[in-house]
PDB file of N, CA and C in Angstrom:
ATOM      1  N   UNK A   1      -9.926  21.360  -1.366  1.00  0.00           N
ATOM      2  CA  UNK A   1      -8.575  20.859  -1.222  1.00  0.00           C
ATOM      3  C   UNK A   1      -8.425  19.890  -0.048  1.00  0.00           C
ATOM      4  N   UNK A   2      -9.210  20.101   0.918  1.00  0.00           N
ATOM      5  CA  UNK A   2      -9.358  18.942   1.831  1.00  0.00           C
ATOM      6  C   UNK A   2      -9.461  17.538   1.228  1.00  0.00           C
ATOM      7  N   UNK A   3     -10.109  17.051   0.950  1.00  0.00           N
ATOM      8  CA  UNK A   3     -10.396  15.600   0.515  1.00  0.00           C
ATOM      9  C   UNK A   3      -9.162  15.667  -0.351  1.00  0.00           C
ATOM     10  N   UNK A   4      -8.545  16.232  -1.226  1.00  0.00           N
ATOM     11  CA  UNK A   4      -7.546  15.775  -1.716  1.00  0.00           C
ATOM     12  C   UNK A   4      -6.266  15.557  -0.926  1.00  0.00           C
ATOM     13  N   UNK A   5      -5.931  16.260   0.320  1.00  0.00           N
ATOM     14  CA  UNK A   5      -5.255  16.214   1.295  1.00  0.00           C
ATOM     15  C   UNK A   5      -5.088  15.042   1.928  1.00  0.00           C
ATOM     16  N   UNK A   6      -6.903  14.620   2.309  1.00  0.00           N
ATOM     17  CA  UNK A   6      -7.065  13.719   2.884  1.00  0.00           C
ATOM     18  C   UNK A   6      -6.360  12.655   1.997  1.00  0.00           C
ATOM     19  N   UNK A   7      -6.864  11.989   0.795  1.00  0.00           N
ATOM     20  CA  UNK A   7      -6.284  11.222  -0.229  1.00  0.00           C
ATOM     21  C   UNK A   7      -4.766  11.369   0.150  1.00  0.00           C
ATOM     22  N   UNK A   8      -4.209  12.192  -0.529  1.00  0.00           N
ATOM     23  CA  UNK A   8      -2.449  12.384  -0.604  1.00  0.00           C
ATOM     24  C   UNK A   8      -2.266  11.169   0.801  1.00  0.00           C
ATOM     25  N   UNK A   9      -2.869  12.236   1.840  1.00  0.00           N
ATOM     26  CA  UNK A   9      -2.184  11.311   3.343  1.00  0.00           C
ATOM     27  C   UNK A   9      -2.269  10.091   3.265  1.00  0.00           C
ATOM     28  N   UNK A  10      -4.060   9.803   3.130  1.00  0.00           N
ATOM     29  CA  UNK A  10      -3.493   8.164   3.184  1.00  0.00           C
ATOM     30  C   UNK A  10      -3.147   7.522   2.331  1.00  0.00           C
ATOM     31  N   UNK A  11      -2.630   7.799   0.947  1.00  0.00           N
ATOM     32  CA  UNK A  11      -2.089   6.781   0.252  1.00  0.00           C
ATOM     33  C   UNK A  11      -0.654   6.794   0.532  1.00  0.00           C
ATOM     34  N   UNK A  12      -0.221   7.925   1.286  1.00  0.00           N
ATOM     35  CA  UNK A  12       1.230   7.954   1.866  1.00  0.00           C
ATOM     36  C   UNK A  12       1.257   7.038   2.786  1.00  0.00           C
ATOM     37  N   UNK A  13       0.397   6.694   3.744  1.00  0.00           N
ATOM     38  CA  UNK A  13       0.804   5.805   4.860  1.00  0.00           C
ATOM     39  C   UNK A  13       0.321   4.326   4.422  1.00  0.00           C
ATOM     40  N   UNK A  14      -0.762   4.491   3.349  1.00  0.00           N
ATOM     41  CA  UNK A  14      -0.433   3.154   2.561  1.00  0.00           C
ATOM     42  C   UNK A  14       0.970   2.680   2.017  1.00  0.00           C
ATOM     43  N   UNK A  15       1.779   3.579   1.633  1.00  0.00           N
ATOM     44  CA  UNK A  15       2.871   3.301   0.889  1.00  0.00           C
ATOM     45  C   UNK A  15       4.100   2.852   2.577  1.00  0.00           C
ATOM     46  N   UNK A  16       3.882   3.667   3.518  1.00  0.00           N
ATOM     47  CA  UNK A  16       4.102   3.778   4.657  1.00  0.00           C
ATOM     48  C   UNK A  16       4.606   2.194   4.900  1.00  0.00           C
ATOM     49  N   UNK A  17       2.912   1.858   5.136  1.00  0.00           N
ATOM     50  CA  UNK A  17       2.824   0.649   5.796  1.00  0.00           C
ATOM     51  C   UNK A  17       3.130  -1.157   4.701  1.00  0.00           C
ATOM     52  N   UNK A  18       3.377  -0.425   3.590  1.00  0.00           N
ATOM     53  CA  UNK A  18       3.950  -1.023   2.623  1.00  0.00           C
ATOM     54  C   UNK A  18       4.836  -1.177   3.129  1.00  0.00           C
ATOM     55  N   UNK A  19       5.716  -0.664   2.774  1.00  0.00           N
ATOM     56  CA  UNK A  19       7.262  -0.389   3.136  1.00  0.00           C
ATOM     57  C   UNK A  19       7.764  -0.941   4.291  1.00  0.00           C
ATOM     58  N   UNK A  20       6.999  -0.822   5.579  1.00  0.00           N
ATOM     59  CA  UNK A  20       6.860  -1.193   7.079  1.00  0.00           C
ATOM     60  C   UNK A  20       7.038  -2.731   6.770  1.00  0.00           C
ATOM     61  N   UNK A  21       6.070  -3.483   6.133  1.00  0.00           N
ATOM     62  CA  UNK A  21       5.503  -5.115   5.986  1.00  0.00           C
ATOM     63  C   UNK A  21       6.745  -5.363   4.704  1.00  0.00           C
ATOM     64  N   UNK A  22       7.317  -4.860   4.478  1.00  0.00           N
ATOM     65  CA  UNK A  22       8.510  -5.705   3.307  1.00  0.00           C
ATOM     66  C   UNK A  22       9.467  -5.627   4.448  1.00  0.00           C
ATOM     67  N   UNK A  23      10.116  -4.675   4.992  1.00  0.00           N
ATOM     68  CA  UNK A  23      10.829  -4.996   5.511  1.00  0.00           C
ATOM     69  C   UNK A  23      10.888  -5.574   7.067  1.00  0.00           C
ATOM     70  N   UNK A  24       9.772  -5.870   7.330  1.00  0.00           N
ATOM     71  CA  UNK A  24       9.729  -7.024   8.696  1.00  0.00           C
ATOM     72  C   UNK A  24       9.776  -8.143   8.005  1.00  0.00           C
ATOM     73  N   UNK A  25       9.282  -8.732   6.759  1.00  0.00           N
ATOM     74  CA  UNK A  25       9.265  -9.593   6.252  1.00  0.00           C
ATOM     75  C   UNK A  25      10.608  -9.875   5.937  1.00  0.00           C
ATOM     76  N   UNK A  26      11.474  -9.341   5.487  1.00  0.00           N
ATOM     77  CA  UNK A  26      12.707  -9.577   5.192  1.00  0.00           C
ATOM     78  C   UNK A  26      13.985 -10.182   6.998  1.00  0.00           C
ATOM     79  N   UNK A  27      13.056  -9.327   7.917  1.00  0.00           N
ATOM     80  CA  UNK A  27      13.765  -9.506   9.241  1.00  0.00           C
ATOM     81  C   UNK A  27      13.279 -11.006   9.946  1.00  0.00           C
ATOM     82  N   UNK A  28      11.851 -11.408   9.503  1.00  0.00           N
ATOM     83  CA  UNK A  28      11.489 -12.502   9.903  1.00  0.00           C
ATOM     84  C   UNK A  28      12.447 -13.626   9.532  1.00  0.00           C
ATOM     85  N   UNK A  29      11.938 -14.676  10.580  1.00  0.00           N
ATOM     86  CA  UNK A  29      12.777 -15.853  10.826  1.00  0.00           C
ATOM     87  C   UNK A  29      12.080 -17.040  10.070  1.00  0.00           C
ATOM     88  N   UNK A  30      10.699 -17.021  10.271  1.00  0.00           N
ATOM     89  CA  UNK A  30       9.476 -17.712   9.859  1.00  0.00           C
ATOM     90  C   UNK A  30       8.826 -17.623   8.236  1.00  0.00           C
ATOM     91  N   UNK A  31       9.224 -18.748   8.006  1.00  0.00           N
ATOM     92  CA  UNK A  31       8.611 -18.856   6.000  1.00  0.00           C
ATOM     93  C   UNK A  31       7.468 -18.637   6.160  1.00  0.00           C
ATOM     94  N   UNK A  32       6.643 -18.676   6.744  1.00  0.00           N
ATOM     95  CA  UNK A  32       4.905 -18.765   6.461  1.00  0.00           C
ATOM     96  C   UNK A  32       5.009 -17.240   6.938  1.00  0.00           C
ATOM     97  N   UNK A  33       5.390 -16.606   8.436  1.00  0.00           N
ATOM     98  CA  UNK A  33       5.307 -15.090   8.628  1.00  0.00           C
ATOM     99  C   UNK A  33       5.332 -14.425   7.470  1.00  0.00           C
ATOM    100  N   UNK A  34       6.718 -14.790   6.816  1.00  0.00           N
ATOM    101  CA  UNK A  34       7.549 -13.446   5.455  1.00  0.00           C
ATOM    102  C   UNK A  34       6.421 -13.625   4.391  1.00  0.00           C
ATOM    103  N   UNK A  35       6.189 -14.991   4.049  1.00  0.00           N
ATOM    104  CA  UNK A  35       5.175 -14.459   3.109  1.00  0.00           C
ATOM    105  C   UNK A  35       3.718 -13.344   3.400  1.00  0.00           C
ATOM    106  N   UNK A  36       3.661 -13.692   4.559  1.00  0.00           N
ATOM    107  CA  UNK A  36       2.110 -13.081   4.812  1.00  0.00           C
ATOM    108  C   UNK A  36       2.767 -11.862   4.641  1.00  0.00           C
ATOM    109  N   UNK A  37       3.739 -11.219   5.201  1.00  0.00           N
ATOM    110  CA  UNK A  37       4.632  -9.866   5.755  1.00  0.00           C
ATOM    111  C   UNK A  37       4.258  -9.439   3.913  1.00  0.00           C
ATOM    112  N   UNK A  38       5.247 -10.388   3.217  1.00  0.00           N
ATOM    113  CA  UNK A  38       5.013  -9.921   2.008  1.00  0.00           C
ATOM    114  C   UNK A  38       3.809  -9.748   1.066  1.00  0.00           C
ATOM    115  N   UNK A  39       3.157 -10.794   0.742  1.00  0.00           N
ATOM    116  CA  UNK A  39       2.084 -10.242   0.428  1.00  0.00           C
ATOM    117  C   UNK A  39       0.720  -9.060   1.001  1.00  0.00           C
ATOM    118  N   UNK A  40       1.239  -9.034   2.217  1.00  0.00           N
ATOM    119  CA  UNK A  40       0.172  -7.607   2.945  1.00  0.00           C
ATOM    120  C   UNK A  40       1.240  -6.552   2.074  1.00  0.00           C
ATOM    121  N   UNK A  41       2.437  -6.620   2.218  1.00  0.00           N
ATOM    122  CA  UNK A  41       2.827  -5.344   1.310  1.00  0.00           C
ATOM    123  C   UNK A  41       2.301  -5.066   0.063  1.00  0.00           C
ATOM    124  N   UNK A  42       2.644  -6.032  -0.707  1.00  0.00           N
ATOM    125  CA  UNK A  42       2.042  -6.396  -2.369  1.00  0.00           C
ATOM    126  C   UNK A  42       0.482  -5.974  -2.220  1.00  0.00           C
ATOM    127  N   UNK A  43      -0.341  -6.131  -1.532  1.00  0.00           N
ATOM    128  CA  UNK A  43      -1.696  -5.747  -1.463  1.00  0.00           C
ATOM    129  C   UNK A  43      -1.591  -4.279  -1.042  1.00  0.00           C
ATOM    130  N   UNK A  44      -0.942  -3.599  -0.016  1.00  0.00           N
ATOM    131  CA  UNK A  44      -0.930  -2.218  -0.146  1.00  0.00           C
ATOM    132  C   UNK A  44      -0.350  -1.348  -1.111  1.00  0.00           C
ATOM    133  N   UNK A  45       0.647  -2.084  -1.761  1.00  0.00           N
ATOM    134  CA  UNK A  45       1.369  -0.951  -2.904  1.00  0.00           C
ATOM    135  C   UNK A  45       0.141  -1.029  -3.821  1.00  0.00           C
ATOM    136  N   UNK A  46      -0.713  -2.247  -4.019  1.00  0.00           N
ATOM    137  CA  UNK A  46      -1.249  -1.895  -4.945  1.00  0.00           C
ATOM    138  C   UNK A  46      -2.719  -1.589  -4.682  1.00  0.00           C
ATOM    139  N   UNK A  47      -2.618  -1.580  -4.048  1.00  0.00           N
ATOM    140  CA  UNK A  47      -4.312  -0.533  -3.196  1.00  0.00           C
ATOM    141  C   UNK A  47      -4.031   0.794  -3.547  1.00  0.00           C
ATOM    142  N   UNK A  48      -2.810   1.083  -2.718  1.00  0.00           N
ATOM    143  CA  UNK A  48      -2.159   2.356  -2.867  1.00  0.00           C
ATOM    144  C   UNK A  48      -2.052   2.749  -4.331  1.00  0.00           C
ATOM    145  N   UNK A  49      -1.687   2.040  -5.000  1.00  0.00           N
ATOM    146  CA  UNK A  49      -1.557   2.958  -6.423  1.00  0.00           C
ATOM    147  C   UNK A  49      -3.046   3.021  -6.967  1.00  0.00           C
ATOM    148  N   UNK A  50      -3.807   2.133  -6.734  1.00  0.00           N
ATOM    149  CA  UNK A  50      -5.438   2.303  -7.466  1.00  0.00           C
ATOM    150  C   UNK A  50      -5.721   3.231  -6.353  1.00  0.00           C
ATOM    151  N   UNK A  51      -5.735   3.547  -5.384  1.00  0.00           N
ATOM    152  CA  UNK A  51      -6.290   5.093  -4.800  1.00  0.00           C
ATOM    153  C   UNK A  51      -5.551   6.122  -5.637  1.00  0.00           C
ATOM    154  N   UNK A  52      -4.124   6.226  -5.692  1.00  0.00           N
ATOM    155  CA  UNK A  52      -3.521   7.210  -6.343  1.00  0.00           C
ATOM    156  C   UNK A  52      -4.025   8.001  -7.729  1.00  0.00           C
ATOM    157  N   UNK A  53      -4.205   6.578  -8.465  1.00  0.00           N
ATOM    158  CA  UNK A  53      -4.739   6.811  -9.735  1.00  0.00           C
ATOM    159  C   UNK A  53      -6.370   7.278  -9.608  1.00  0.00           C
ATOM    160  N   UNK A  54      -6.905   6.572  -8.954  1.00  0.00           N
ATOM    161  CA  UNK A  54      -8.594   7.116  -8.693  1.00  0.00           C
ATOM    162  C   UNK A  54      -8.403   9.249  -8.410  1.00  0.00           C
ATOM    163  N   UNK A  55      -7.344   9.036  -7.141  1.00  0.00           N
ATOM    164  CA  UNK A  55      -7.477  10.732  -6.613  1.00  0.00           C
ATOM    165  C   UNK A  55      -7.091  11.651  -7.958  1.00  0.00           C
ATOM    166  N   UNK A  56      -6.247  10.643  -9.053  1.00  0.00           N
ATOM    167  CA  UNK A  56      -5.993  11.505 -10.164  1.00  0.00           C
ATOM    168  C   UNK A  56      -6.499  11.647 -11.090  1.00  0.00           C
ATOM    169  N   UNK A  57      -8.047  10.986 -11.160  1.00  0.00           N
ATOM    170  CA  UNK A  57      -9.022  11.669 -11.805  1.00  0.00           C
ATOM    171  C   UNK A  57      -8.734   9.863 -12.973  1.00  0.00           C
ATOM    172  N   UNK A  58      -8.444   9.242 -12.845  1.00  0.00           N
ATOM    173  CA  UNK A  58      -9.137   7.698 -13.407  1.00  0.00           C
ATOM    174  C   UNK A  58      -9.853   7.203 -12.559  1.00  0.00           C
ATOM    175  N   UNK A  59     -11.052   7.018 -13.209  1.00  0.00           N
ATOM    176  CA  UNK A  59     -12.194   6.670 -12.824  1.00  0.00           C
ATOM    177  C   UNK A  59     -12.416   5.042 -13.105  1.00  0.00           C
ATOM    178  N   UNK A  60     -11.294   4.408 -13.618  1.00  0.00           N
ATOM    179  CA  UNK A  60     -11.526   2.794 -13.041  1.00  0.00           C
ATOM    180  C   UNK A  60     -10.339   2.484 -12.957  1.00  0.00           C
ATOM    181  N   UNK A  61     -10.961   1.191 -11.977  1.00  0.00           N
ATOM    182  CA  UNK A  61      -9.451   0.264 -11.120  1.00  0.00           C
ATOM    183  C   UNK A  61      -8.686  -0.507 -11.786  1.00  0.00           C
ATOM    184  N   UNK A  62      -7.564  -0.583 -11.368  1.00  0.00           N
ATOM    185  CA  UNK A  62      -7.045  -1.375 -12.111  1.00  0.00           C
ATOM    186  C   UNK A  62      -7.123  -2.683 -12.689  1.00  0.00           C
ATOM    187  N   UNK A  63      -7.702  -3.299 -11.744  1.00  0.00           N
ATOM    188  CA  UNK A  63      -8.289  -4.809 -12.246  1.00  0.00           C
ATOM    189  C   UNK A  63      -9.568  -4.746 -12.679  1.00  0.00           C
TER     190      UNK A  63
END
């Protein structure tokens, strides 16, 4: 149950730090910042969900 623990956590603070990078992006002042802000989110939600799906027993990625 450990390693699955482990999993749960960090795809939580993936989702975390998702969440974190949309909304600085939204507070930024700077067009070139928000996008980066945004797409680092867009790359963790979806990291985050291909770990999710991997810890749930699919065995390939999404792309």
């Amino acid at each position: 149950m450990k390693e699955t623990d482990a999993a749960h956590r960090h795809i939580q603070e993936m989702r975390e730090q998702a969440r974190k990078a949309g909304q600085d992006a939204e507070r930024t002042g700077d067009p070139a910042e928000r996008e980066r802000l945004r797409q680092q989110a867009r790359q963790l939600e979806s990291d985050s969900e291909q770990e999710s799906m991997m810890a749930a027993g699919d065995i390939y990625p999404t792309e």
